[in-house]
PDB file of N, CA and C in Angstrom:
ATOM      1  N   UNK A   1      12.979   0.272  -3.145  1.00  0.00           N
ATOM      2  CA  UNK A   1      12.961   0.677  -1.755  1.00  0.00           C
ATOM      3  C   UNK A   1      11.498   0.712  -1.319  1.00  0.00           C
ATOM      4  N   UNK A   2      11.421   0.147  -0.310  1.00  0.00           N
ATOM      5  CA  UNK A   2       9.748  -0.038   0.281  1.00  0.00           C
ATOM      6  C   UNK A   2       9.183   1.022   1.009  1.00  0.00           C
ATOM      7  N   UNK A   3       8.339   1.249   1.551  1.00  0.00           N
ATOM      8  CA  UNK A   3       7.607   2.487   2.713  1.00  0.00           C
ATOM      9  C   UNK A   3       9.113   2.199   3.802  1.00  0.00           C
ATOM     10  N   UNK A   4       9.307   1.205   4.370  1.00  0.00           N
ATOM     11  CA  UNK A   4      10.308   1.167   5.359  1.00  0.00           C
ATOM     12  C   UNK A   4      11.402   2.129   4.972  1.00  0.00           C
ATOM     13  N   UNK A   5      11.900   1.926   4.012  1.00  0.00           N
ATOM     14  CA  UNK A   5      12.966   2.403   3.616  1.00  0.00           C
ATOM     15  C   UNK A   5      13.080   3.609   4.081  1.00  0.00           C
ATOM     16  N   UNK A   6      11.570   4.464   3.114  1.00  0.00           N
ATOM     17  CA  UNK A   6      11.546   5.391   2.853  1.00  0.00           C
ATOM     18  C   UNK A   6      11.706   6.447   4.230  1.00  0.00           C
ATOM     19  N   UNK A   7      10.935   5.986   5.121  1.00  0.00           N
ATOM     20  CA  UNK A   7      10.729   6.199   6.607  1.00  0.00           C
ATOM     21  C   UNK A   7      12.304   6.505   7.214  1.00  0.00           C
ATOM     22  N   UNK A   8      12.759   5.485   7.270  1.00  0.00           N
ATOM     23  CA  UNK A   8      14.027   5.138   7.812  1.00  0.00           C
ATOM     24  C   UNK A   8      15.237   6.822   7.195  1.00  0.00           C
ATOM     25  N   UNK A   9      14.867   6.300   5.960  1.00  0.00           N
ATOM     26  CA  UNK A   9      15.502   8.045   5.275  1.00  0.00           C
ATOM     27  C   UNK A   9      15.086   9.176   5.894  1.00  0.00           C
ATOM     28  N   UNK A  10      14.249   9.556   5.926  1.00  0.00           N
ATOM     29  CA  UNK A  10      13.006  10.762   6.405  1.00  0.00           C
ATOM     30  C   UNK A  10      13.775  11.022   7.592  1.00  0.00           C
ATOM     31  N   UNK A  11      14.096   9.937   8.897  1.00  0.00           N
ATOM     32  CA  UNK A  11      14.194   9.727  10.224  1.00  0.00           C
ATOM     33  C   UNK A  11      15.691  10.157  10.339  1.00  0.00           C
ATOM     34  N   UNK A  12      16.468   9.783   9.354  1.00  0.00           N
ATOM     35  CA  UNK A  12      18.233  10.099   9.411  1.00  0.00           C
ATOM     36  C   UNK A  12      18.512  11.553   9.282  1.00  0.00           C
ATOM     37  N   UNK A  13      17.192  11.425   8.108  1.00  0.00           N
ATOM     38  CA  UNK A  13      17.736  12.983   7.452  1.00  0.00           C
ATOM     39  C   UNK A  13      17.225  14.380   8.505  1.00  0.00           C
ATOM     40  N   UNK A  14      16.371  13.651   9.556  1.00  0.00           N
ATOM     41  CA  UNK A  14      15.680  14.385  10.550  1.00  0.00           C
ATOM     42  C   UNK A  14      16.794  14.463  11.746  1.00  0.00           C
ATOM     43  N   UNK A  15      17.487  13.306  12.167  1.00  0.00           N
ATOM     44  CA  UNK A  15      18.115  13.654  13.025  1.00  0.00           C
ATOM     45  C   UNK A  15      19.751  14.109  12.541  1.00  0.00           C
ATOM     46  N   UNK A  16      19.997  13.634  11.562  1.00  0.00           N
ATOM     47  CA  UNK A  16      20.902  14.823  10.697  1.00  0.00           C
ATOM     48  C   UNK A  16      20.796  16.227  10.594  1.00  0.00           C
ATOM     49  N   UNK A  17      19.746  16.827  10.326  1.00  0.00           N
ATOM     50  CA  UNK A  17      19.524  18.227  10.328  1.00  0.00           C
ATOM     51  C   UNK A  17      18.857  18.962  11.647  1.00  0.00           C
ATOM     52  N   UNK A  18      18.408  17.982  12.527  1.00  0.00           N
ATOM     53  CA  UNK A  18      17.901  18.822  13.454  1.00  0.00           C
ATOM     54  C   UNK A  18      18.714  18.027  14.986  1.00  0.00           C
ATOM     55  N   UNK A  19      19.155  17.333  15.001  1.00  0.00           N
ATOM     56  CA  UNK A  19      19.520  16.762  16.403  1.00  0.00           C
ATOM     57  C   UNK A  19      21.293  16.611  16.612  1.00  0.00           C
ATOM     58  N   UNK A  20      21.986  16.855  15.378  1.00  0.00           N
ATOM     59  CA  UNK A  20      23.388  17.291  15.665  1.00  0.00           C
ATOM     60  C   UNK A  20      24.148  17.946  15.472  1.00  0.00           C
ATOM     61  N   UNK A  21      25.115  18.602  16.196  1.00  0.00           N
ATOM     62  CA  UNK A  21      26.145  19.914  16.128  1.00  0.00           C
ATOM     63  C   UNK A  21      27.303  19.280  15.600  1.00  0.00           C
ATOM     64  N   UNK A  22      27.198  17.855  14.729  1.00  0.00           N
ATOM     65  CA  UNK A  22      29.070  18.095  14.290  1.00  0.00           C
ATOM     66  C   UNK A  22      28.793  19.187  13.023  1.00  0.00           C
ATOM     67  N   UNK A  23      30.388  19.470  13.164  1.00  0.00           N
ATOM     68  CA  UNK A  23      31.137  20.140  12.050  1.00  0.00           C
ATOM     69  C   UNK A  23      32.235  19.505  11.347  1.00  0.00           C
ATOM     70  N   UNK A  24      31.992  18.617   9.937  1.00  0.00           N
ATOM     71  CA  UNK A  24      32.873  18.475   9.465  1.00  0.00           C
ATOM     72  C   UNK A  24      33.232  19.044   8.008  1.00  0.00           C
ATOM     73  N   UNK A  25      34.550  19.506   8.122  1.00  0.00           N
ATOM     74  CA  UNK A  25      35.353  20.634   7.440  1.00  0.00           C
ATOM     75  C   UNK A  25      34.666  19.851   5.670  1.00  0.00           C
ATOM     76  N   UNK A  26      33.821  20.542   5.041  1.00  0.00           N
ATOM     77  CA  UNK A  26      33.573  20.303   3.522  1.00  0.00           C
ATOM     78  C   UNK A  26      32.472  19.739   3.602  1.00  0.00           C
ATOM     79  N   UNK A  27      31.345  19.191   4.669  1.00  0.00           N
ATOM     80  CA  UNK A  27      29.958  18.660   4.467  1.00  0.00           C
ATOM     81  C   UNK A  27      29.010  19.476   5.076  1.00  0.00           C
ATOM     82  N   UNK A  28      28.458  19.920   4.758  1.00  0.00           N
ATOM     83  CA  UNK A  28      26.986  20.600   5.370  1.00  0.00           C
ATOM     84  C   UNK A  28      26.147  19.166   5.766  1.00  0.00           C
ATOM     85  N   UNK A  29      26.180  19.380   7.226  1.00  0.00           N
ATOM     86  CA  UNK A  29      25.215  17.845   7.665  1.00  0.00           C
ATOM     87  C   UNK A  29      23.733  18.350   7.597  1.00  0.00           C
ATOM     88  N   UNK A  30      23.358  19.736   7.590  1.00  0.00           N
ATOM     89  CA  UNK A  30      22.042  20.135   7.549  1.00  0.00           C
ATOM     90  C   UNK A  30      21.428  20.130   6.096  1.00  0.00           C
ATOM     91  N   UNK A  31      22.353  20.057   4.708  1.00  0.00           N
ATOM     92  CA  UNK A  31      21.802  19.767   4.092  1.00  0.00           C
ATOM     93  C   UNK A  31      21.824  18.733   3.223  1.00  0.00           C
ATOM     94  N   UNK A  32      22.638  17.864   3.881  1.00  0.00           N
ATOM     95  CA  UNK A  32      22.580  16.461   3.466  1.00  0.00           C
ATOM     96  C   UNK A  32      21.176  15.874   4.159  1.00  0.00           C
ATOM     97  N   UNK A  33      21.008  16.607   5.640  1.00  0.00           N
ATOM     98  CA  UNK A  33      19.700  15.455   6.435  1.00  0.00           C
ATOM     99  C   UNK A  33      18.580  16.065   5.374  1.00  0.00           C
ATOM    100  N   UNK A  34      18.518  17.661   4.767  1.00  0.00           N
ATOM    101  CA  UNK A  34      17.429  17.879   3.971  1.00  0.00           C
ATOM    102  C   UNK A  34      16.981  17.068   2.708  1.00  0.00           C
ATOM    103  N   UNK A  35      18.414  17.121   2.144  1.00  0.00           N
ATOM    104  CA  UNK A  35      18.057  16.193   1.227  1.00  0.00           C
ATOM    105  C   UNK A  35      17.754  14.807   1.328  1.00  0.00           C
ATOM    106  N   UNK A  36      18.263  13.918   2.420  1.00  0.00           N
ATOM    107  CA  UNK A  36      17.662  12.599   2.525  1.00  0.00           C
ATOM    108  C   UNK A  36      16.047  12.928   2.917  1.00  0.00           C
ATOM    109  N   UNK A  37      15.511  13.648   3.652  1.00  0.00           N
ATOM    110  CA  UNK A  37      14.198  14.043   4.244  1.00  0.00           C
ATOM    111  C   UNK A  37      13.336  14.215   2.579  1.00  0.00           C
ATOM    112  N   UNK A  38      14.237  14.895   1.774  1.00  0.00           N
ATOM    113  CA  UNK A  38      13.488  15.004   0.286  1.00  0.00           C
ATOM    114  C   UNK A  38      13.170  13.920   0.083  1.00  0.00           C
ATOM    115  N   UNK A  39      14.433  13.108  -0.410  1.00  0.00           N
ATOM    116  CA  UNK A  39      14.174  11.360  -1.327  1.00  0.00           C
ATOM    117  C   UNK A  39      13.230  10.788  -0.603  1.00  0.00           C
ATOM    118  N   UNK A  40      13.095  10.742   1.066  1.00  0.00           N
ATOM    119  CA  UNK A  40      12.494   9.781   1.736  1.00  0.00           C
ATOM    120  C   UNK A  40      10.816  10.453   1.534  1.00  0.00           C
ATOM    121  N   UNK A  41      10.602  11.380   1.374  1.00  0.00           N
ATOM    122  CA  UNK A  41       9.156  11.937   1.241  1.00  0.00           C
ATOM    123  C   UNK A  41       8.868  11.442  -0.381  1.00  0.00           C
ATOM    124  N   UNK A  42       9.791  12.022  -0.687  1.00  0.00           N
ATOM    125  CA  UNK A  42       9.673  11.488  -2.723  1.00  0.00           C
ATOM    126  C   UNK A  42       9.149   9.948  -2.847  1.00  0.00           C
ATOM    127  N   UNK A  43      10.074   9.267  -2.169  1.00  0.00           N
ATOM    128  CA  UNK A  43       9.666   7.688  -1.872  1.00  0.00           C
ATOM    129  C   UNK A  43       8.276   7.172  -1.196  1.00  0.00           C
ATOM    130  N   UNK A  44       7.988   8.055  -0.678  1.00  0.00           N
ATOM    131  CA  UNK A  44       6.604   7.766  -0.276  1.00  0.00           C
ATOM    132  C   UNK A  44       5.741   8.199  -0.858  1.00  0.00           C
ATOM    133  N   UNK A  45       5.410   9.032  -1.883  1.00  0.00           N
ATOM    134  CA  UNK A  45       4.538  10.011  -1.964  1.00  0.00           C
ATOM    135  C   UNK A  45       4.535   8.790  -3.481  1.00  0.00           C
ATOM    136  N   UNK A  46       5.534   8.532  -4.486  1.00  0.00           N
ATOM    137  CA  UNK A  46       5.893   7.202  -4.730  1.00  0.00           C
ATOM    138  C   UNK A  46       5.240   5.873  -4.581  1.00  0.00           C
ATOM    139  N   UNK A  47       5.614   5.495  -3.597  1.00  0.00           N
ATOM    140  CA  UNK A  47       5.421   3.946  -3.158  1.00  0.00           C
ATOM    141  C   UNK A  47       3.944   4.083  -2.859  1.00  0.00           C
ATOM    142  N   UNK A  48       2.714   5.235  -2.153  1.00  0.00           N
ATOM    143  CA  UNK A  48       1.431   5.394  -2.174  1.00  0.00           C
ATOM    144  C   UNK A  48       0.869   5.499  -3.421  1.00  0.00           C
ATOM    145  N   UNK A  49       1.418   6.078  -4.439  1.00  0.00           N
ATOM    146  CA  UNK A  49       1.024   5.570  -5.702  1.00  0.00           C
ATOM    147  C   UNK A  49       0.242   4.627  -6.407  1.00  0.00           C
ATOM    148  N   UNK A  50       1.863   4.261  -6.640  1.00  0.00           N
ATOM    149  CA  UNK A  50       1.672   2.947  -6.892  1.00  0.00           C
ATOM    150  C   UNK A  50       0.842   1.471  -6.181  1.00  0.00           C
ATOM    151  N   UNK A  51       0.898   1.884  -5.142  1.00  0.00           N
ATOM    152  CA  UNK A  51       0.115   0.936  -4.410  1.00  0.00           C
ATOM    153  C   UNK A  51      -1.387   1.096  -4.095  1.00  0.00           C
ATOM    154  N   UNK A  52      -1.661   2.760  -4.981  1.00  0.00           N
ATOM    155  CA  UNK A  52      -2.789   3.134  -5.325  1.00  0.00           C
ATOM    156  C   UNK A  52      -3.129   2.279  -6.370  1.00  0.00           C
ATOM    157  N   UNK A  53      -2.291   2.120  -7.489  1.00  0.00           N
ATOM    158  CA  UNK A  53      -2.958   1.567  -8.558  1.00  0.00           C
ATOM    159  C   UNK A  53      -2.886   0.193  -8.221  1.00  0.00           C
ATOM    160  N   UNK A  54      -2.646  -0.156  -7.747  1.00  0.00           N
ATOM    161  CA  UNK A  54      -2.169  -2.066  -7.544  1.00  0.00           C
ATOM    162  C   UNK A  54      -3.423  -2.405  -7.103  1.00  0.00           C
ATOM    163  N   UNK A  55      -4.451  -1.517  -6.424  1.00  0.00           N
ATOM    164  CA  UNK A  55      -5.265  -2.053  -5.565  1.00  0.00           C
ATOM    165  C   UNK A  55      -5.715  -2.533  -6.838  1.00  0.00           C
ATOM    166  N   UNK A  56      -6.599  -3.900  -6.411  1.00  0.00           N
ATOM    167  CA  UNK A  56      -7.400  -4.825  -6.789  1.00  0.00           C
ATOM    168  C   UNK A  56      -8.965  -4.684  -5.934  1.00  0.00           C
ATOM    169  N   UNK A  57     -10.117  -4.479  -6.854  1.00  0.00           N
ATOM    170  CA  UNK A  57     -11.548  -4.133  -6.624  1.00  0.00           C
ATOM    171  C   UNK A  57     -12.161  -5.616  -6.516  1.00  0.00           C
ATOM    172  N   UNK A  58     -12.730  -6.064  -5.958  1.00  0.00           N
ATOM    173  CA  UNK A  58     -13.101  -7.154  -6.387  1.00  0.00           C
ATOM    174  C   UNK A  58     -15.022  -7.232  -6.278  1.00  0.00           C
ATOM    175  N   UNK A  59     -15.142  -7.497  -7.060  1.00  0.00           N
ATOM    176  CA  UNK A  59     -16.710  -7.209  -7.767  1.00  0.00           C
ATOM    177  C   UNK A  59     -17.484  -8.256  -6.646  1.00  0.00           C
ATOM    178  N   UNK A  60     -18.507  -7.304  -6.067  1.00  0.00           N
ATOM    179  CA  UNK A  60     -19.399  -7.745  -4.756  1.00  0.00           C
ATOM    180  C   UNK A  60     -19.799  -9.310  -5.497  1.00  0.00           C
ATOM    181  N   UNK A  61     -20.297 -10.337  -4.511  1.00  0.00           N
ATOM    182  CA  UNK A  61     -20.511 -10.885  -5.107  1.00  0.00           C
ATOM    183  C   UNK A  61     -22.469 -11.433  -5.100  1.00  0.00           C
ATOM    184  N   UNK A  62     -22.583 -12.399  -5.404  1.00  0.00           N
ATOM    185  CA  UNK A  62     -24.469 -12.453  -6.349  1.00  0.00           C
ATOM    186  C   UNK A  62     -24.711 -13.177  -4.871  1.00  0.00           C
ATOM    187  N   UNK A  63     -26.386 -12.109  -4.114  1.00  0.00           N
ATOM    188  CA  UNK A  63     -26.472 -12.708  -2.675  1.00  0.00           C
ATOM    189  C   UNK A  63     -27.251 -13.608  -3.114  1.00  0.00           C
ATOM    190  N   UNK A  64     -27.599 -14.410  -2.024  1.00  0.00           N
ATOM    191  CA  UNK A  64     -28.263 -15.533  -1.739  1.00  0.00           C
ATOM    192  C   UNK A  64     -29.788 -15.593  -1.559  1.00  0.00           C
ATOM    193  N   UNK A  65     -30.706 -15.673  -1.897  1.00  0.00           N
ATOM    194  CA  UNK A  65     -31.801 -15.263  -2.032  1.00  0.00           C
ATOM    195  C   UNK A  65     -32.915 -16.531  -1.891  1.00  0.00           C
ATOM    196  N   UNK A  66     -32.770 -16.479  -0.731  1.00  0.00           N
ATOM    197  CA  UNK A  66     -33.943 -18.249   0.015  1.00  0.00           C
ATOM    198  C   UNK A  66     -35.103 -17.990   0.018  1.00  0.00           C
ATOM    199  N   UNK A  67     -35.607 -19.359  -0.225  1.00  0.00           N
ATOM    200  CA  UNK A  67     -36.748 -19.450  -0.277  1.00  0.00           C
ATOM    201  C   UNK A  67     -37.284 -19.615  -1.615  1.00  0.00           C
ATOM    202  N   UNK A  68     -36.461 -19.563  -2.899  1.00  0.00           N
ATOM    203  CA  UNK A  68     -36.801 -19.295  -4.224  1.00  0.00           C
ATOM    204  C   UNK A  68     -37.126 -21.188  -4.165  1.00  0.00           C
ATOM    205  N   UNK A  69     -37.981 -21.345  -5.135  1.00  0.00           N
ATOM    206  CA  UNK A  69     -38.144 -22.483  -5.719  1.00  0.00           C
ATOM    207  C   UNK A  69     -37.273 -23.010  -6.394  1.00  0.00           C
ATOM    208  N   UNK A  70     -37.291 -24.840  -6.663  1.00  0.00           N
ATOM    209  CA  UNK A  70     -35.525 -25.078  -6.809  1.00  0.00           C
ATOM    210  C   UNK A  70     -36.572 -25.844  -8.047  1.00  0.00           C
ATOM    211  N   UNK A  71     -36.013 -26.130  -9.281  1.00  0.00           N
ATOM    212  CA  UNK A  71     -36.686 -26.199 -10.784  1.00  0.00           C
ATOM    213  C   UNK A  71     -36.077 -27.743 -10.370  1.00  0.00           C
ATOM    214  N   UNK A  72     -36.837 -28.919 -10.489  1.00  0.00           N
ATOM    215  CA  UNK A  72     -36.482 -30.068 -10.779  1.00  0.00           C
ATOM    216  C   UNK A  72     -36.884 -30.842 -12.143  1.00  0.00           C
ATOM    217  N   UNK A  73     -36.173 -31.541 -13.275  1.00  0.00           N
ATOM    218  CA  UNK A  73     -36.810 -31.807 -14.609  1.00  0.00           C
ATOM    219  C   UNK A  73     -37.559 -32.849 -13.984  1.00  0.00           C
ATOM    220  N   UNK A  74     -38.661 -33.400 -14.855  1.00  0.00           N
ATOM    221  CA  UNK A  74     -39.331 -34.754 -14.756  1.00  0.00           C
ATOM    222  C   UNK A  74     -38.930 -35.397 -14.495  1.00  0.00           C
ATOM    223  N   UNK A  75     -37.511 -36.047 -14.918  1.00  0.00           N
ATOM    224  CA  UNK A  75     -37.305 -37.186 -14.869  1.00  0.00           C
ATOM    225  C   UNK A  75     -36.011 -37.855 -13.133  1.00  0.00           C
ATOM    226  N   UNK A  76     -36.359 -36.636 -12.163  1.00  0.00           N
ATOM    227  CA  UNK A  76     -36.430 -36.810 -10.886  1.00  0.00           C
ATOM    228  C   UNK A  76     -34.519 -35.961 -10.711  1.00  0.00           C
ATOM    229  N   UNK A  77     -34.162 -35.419 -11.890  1.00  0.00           N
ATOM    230  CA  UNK A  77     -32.657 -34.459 -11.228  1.00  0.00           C
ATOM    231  C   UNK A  77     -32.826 -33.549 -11.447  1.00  0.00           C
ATOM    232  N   UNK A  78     -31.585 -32.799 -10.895  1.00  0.00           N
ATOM    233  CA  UNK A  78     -31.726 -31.474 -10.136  1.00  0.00           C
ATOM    234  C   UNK A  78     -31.794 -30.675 -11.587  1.00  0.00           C
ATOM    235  N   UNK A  79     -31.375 -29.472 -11.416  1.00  0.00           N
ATOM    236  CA  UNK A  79     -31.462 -28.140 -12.561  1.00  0.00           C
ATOM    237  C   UNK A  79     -29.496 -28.368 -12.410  1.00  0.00           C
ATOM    238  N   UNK A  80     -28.504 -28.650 -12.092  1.00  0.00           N
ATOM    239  CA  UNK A  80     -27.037 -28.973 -12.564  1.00  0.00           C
ATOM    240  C   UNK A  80     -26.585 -28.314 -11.430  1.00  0.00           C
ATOM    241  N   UNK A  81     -27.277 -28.192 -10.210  1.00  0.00           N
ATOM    242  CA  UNK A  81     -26.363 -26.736  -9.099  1.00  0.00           C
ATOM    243  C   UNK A  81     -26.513 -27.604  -7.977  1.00  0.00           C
ATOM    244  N   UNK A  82     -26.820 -28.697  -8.038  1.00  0.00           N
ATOM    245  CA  UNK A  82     -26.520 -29.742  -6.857  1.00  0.00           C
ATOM    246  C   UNK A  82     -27.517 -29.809  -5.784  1.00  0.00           C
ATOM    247  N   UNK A  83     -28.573 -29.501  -6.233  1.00  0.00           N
ATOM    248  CA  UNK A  83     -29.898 -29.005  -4.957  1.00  0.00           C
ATOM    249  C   UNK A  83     -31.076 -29.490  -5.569  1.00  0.00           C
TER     250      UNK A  83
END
């Protein structure tokens, strides 16, 4: 289940427990919307996790530094870096 999901739960279980007056004989709708409002927070708290660790760092990379002298051998080619 993705962040969407999780949301989508949170949102049912919100207007389940706080936005309706049915009464049906053997369900508590207030604490069914609590408990979906649980899983859907559980799921997120979850899915930020993990998507904590997933991140990928990627190592700055080596600047450019002009003006340096470019090493040519004697015999008239480059140093192998195409310059």
């Amino acid at each position: 289940m993705g962040l969407g999901g999780c949301i989508i739960l949170i949102a049912i279980g919100a207007i389940l427990t706080f936005a309706t007056d049915w009464h049906m004989q053997g369900v508590n709708l207030t604490v069914v919307g609590l408990i979906l409002m649980a899983v859907g927070l559980i799921g997120v708290a979850t899915f930020s996790g993990i998507a904590r660790r997933r991140r990928v760092v990627v190592p700055p990379t080596t600047p450019v530094v002009e003006g340096e002298p470019h090493h040519h051998r004697a015999d008239g080619y480059s140093d192998g870096y195409g310059v």
